[in-house]
Protein backbone atom coordinates (compact mmCIF):
# COMPACT_ATOMS: atom_id res chain seq x y z
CA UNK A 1 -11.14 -15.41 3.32
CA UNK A 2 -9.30 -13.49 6.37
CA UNK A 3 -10.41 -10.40 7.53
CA UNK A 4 -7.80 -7.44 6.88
CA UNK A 5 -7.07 -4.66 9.19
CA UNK A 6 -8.48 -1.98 6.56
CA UNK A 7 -11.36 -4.60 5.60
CA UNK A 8 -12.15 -4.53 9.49
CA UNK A 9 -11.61 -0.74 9.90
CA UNK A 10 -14.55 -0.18 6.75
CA UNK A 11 -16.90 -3.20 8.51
CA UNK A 12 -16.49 -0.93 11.77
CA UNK A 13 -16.91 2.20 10.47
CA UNK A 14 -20.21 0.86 8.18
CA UNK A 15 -21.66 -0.97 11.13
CA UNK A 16 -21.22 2.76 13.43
CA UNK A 17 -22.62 4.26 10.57
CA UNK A 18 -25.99 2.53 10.46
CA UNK A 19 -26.43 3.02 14.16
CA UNK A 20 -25.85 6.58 13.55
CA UNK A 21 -28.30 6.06 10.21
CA UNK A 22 -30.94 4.48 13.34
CA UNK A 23 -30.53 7.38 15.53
CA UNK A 24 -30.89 10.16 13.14
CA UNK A 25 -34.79 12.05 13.04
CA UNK A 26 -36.50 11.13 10.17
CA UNK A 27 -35.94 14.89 8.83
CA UNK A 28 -32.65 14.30 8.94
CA UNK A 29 -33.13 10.78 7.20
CA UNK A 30 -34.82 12.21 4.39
CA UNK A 31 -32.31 15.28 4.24
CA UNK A 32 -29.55 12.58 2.93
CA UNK A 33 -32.28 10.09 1.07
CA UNK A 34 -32.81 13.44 -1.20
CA UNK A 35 -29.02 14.52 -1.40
CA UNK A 36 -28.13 11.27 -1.85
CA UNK A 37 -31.23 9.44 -3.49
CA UNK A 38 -30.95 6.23 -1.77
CA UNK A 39 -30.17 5.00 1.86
CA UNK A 40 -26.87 2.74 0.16
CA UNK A 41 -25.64 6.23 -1.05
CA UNK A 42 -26.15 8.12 2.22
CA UNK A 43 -24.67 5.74 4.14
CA UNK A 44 -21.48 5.16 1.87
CA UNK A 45 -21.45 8.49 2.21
CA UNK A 46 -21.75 8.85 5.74
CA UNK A 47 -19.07 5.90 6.06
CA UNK A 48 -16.58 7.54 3.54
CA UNK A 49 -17.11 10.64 5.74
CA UNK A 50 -15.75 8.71 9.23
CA UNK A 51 -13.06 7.22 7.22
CA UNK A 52 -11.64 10.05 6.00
CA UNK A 53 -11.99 11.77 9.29
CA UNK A 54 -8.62 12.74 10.85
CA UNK A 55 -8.17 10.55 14.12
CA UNK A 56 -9.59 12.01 17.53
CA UNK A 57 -7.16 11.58 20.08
């Protein structure tokens, strides 16, 4: 299977996501575990979010 450009963009933006998951406190961490119930939601969540961001010159 080849890689797309959007499956690449959503492998990018999921793999920034976790280290942004790593680098949060863990108040923050469990802030999004109990909004979102599980670390899979948070960080589709938190994935969706960068995707959907408007691009930053």
């Amino acid at each position: 299977m080849t890689d797309t450009l959007p499956d690449a963009a959503v492998l990018d933006a999921a793999l920034q996501m976790v280290e942004v998951w790593n680098r949060l406190s863990a108040d923050k961490q469990a802030l999004l575990l109990k909004r979102f119930g599980t670390q899979e939601n948070a960080l589709a969540a938190l994935v969706t979010t960068q995707l959907l961001a408007p691009a930053q010159p």
